[in-house]
N, C-alpha and C. Protein backbone atom coordinates (compact mmCIF):
# COMPACT_ATOMS: atom_id res chain seq x y z
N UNK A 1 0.83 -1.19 0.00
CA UNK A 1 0.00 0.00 0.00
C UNK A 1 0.87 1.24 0.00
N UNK A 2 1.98 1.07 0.48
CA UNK A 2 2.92 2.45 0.74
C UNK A 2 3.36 3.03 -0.51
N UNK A 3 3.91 1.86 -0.94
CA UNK A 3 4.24 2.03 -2.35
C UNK A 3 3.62 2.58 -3.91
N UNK A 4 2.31 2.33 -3.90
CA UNK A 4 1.08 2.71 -4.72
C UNK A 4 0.35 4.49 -3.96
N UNK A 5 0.73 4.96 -2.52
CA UNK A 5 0.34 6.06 -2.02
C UNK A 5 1.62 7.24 -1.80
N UNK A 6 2.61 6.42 -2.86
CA UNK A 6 3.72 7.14 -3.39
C UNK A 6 3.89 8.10 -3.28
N UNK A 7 3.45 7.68 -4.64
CA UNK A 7 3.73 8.45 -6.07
C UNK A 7 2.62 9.59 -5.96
N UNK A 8 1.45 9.26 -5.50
CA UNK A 8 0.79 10.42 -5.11
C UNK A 8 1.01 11.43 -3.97
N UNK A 9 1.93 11.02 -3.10
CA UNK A 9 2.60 11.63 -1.78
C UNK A 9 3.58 12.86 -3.14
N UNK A 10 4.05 12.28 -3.79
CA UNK A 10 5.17 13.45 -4.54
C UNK A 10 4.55 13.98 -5.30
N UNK A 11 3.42 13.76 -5.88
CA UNK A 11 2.61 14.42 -6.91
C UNK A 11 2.31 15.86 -6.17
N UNK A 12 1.93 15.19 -5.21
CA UNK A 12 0.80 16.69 -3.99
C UNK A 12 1.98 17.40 -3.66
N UNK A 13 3.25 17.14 -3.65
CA UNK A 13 3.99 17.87 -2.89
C UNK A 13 4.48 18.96 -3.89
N UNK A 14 4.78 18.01 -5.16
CA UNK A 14 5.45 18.89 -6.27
C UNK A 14 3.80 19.89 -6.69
N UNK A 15 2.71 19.94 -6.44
CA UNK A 15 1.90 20.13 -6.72
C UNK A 15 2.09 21.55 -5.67
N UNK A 16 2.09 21.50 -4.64
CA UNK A 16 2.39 22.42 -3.71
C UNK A 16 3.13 22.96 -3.73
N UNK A 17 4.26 22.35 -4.27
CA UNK A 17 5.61 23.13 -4.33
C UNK A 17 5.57 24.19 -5.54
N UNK A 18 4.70 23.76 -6.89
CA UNK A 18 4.70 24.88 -7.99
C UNK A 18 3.98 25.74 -7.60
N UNK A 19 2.67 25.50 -6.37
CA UNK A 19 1.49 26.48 -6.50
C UNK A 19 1.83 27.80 -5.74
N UNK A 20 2.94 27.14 -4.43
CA UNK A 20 3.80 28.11 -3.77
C UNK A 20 4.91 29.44 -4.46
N UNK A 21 5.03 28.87 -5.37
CA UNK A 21 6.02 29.24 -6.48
C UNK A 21 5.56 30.29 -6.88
N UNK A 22 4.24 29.85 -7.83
CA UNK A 22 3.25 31.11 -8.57
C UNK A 22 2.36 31.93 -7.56
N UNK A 23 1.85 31.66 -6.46
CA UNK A 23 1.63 32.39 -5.81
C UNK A 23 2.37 33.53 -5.72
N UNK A 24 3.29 33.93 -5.30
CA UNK A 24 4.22 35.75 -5.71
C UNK A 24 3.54 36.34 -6.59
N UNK A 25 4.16 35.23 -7.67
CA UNK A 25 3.47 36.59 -8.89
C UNK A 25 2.48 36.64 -9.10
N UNK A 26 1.09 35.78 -8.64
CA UNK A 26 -0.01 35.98 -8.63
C UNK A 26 -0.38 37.36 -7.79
N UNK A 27 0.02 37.14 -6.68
CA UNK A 27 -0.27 38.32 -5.78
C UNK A 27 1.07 39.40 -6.23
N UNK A 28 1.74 39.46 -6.80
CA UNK A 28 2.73 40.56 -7.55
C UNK A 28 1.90 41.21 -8.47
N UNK A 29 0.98 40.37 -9.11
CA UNK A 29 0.39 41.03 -10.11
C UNK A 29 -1.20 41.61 -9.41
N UNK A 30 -1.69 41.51 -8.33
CA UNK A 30 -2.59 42.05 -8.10
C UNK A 30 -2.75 42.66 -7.12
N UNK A 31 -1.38 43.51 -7.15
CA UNK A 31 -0.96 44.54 -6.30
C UNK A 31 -1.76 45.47 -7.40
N UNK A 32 -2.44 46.67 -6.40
CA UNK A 32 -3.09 48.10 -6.86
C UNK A 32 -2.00 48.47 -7.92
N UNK A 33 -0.70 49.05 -7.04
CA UNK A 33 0.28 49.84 -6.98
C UNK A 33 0.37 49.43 -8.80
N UNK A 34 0.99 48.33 -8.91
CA UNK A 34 1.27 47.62 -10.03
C UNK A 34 0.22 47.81 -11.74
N UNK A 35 -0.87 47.59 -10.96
CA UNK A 35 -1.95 47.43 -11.85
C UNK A 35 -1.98 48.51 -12.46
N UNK A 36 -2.41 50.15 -11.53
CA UNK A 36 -2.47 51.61 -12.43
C UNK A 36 -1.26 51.45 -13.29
N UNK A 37 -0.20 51.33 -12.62
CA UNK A 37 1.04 51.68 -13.30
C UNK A 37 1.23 51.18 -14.74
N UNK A 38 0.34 49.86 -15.05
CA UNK A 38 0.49 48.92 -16.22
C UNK A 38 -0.30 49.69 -17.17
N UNK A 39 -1.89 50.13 -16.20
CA UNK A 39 -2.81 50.83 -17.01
C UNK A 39 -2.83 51.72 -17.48
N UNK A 40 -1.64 52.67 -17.04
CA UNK A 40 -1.43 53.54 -17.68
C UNK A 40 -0.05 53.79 -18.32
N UNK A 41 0.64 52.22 -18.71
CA UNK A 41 1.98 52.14 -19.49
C UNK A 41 2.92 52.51 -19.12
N UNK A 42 2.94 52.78 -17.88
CA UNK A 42 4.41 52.95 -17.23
C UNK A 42 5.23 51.26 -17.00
N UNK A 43 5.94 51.94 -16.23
CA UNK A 43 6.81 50.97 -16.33
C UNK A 43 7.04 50.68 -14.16
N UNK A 44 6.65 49.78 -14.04
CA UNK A 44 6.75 49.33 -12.11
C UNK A 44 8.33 49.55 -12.02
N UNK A 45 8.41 49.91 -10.51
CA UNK A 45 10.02 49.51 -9.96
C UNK A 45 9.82 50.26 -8.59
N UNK A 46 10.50 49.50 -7.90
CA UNK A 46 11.13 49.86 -6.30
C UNK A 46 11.98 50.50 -6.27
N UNK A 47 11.74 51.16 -4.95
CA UNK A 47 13.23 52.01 -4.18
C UNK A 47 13.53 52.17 -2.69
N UNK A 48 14.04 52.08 -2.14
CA UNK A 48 14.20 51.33 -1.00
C UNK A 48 14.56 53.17 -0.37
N UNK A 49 13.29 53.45 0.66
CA UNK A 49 13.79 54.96 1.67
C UNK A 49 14.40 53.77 3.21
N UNK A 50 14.73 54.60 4.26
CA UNK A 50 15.19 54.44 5.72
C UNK A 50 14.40 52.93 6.07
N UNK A 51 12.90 53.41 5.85
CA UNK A 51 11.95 52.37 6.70
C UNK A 51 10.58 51.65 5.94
N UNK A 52 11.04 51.86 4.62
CA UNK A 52 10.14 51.09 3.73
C UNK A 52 10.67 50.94 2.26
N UNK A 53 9.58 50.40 1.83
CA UNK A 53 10.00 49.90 0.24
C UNK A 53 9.02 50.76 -0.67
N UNK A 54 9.17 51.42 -2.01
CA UNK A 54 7.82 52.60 -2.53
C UNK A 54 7.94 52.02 -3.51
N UNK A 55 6.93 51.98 -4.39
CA UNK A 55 6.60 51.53 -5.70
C UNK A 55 6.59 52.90 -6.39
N UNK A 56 6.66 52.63 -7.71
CA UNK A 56 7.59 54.03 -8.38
C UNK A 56 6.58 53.57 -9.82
N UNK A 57 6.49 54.55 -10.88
CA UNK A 57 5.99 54.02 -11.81
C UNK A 57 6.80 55.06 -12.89
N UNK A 58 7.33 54.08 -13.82
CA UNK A 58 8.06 55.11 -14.65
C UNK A 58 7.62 55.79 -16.34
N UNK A 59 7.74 56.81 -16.69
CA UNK A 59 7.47 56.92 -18.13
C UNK A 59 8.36 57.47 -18.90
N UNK A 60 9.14 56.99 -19.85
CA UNK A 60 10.24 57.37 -19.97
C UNK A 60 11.04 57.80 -19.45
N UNK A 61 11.50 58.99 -19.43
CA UNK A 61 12.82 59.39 -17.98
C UNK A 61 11.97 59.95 -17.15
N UNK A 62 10.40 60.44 -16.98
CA UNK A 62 9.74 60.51 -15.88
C UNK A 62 9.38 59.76 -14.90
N UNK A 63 9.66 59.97 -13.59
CA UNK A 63 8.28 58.46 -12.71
C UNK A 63 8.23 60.14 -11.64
N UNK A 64 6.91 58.61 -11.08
CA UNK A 64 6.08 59.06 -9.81
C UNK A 64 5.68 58.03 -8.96
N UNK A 65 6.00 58.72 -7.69
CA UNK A 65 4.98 57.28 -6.76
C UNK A 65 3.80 56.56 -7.60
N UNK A 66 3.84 55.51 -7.07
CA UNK A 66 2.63 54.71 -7.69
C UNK A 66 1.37 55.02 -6.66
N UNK A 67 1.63 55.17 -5.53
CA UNK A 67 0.65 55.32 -4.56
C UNK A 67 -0.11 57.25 -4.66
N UNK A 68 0.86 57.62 -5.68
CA UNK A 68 0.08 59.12 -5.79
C UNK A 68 -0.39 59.05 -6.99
N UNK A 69 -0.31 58.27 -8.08
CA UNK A 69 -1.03 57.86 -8.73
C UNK A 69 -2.96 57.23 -8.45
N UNK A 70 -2.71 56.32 -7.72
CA UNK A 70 -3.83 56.00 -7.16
C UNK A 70 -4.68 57.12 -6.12
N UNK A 71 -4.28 57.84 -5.58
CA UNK A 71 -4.63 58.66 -4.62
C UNK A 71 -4.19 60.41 -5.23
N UNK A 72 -4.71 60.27 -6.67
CA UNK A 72 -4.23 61.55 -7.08
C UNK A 72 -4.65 63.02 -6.52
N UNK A 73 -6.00 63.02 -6.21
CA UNK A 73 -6.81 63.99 -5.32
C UNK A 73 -5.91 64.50 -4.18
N UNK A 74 -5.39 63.84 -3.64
CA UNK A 74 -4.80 64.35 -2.12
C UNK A 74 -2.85 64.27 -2.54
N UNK A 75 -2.20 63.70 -3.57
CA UNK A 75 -1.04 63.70 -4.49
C UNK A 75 -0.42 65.16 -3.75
N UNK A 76 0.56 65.62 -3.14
CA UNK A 76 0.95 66.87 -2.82
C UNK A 76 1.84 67.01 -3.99
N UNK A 77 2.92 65.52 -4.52
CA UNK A 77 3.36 65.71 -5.64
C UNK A 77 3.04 66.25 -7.06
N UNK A 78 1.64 65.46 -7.29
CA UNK A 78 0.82 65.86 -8.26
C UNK A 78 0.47 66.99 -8.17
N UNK A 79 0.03 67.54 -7.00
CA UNK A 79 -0.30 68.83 -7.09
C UNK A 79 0.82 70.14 -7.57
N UNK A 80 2.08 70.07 -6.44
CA UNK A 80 3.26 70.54 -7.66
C UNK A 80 3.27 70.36 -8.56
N UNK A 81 3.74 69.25 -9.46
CA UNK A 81 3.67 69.04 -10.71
C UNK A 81 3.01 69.60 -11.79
N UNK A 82 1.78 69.58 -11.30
CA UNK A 82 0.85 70.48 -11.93
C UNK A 82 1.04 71.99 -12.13
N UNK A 83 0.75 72.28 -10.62
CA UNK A 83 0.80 73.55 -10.27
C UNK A 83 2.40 74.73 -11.12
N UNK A 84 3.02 73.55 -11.44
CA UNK A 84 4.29 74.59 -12.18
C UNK A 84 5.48 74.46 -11.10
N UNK A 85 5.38 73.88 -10.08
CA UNK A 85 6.41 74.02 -9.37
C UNK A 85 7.72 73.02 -9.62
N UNK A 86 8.90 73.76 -9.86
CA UNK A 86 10.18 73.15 -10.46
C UNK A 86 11.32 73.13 -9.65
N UNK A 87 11.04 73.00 -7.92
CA UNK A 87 12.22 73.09 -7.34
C UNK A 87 11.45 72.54 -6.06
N UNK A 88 12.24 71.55 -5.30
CA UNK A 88 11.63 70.75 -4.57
C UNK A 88 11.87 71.02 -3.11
N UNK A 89 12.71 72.32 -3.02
CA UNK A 89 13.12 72.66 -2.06
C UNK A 89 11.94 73.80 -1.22
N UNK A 90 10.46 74.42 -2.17
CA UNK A 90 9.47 75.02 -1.76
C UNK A 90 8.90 74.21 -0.97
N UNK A 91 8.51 72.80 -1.08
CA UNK A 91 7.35 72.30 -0.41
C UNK A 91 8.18 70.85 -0.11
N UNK A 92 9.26 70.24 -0.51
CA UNK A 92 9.33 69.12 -0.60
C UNK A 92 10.68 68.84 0.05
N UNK A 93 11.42 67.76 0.22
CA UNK A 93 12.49 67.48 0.76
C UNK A 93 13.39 66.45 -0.23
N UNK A 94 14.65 66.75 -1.08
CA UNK A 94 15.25 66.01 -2.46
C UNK A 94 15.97 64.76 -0.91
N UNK A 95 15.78 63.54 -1.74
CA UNK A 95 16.12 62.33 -0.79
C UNK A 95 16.66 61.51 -2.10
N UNK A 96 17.30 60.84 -1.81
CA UNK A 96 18.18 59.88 -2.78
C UNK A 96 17.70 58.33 -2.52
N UNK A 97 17.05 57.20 -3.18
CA UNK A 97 17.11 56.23 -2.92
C UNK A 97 17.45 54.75 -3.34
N UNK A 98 17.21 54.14 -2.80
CA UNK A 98 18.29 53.06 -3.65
C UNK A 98 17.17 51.52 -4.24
N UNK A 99 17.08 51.66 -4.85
CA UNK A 99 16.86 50.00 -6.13
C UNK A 99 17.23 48.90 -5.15
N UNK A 100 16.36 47.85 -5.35
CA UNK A 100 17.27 46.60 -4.91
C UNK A 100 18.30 45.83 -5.61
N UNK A 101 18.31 46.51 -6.96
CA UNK A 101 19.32 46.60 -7.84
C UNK A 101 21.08 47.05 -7.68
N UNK A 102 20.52 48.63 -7.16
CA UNK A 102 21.50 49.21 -6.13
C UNK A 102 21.68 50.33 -6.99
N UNK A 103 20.79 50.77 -7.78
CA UNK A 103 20.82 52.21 -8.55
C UNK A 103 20.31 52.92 -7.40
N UNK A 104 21.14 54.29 -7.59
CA UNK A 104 20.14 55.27 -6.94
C UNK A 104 18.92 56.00 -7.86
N UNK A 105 18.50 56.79 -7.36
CA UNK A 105 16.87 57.28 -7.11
C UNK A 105 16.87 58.24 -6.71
N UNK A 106 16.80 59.65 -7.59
CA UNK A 106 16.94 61.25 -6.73
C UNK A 106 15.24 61.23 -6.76
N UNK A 107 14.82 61.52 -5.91
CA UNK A 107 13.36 61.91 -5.55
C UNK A 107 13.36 62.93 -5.03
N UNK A 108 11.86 63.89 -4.89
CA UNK A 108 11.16 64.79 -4.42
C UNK A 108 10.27 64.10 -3.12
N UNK A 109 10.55 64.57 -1.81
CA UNK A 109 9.44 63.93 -0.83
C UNK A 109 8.65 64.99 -0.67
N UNK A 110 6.91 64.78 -0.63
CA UNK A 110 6.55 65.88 -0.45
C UNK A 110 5.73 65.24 1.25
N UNK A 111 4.65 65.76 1.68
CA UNK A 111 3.85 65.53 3.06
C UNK A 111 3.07 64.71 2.27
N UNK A 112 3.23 63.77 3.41
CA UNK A 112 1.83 62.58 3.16
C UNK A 112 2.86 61.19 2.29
N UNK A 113 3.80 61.03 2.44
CA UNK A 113 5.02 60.16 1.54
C UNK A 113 4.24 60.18 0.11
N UNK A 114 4.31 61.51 -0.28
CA UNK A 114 4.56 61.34 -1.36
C UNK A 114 5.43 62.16 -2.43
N UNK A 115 5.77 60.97 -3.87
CA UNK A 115 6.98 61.33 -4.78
C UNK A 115 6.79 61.59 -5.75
N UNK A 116 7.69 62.33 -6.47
CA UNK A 116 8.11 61.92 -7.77
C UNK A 116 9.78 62.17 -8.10
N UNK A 117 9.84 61.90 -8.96
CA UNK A 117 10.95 62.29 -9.14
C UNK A 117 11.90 63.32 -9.26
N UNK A 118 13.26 63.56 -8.69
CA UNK A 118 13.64 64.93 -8.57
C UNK A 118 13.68 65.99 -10.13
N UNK A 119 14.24 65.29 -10.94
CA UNK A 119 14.59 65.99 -12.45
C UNK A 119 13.17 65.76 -13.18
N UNK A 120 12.13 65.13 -13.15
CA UNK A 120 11.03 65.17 -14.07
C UNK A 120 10.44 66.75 -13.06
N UNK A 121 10.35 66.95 -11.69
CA UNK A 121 10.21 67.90 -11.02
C UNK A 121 10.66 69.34 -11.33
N UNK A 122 11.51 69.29 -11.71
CA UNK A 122 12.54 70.25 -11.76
C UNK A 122 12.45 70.44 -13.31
N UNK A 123 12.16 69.64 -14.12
CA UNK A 123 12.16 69.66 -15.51
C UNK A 123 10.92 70.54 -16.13
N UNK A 124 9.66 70.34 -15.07
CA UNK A 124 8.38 70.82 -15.51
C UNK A 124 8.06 70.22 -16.40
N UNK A 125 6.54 70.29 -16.15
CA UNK A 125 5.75 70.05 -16.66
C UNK A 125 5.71 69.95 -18.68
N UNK A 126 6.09 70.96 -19.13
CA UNK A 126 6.60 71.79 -20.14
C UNK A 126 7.40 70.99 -21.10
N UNK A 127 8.46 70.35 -20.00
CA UNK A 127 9.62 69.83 -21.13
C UNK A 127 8.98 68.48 -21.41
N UNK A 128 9.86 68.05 -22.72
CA UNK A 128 9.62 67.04 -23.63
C UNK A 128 9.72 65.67 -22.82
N UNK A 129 10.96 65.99 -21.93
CA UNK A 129 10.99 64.36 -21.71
C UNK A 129 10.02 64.10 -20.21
N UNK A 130 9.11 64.87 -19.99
CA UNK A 130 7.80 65.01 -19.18
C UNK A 130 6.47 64.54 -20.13
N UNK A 131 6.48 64.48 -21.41
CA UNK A 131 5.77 64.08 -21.92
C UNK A 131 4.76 62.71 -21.95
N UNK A 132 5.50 61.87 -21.97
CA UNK A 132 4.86 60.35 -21.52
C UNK A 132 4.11 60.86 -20.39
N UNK A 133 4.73 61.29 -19.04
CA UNK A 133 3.77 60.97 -18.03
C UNK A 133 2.95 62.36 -18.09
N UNK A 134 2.68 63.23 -18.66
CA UNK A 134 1.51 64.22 -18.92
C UNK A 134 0.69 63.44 -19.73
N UNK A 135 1.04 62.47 -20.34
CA UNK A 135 -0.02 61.92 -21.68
C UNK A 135 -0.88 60.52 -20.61
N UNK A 136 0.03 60.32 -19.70
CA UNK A 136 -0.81 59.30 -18.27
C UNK A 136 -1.59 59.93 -17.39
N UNK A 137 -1.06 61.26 -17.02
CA UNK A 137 -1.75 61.94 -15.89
C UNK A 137 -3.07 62.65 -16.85
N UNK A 138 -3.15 62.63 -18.29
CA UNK A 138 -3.79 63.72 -19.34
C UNK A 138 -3.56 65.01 -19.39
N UNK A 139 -2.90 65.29 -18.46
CA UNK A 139 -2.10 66.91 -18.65
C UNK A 139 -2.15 67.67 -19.89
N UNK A 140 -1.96 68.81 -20.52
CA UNK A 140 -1.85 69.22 -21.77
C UNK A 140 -1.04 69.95 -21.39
């Protein structure tokens, strides 16, 4: 009997063992953060501040938090951005962060953790390589 309740003993295990596997990216992929970012053709990536991990969403040489994406209404970033503001030193605090890659990451922190990036910031709204993510946010 042991012998015949095998092969099904390794079946279930390897069975468990793949489902464990895909689980990540199941739940990788149905992260919020992730999802806008896809929906609106950016590109996902991490950056590692002091005491957490931020999801970033990139568009060409622009990104922005992913979480001020989703929460654009209350965005202090977005709201700069908008508003014309090109220096991060009015409202915001420039912080450097690091990839688990081990690139750095010049960011804009504004109140409420939220980002974008220091040079799409500083670049305005205006310039070209701001374009992609005005054509996500619908900006004109």
């Amino acid at each position: 009997m042991n012998s015949k309740t095998t092969p099904y003993k390794k079946i279930s295990a390897l069975y468990l063992l793949l489902l464990g596997l895909a689980t990540p990216l199941t739940s990788h992929a149905l992260n919020p953060q992730i999802q806008v970012c896809n929906q609106l053709n950016g590109q996902y990536f991490v950056a590692n501040s002091e005491n957490d991990q931020l999801g970033f969403c990139r568009f060409g040489q622009a990104f922005i938090g992913t979480l001020d994406l989703l929460n654009s209404n209350k965005s202090k970033a977005l709201q700069n951005y908008v508003n014309g503001t090109m220096s991060c030193s009015e409202n915001g605090t420039a912080e450097t962060l690091m990839t688990p890659e081990g690139d750095s990451v010049e960011v804009c922190h504004f109140q409420g953790n939220s980002f974008i990036g220091l040079k799409t910031l500083e670049n305005g709204k205006s310039d070209e390589t701001n374009q992609q993510l005005n054509t996500a946010l619908k900006i004109k």
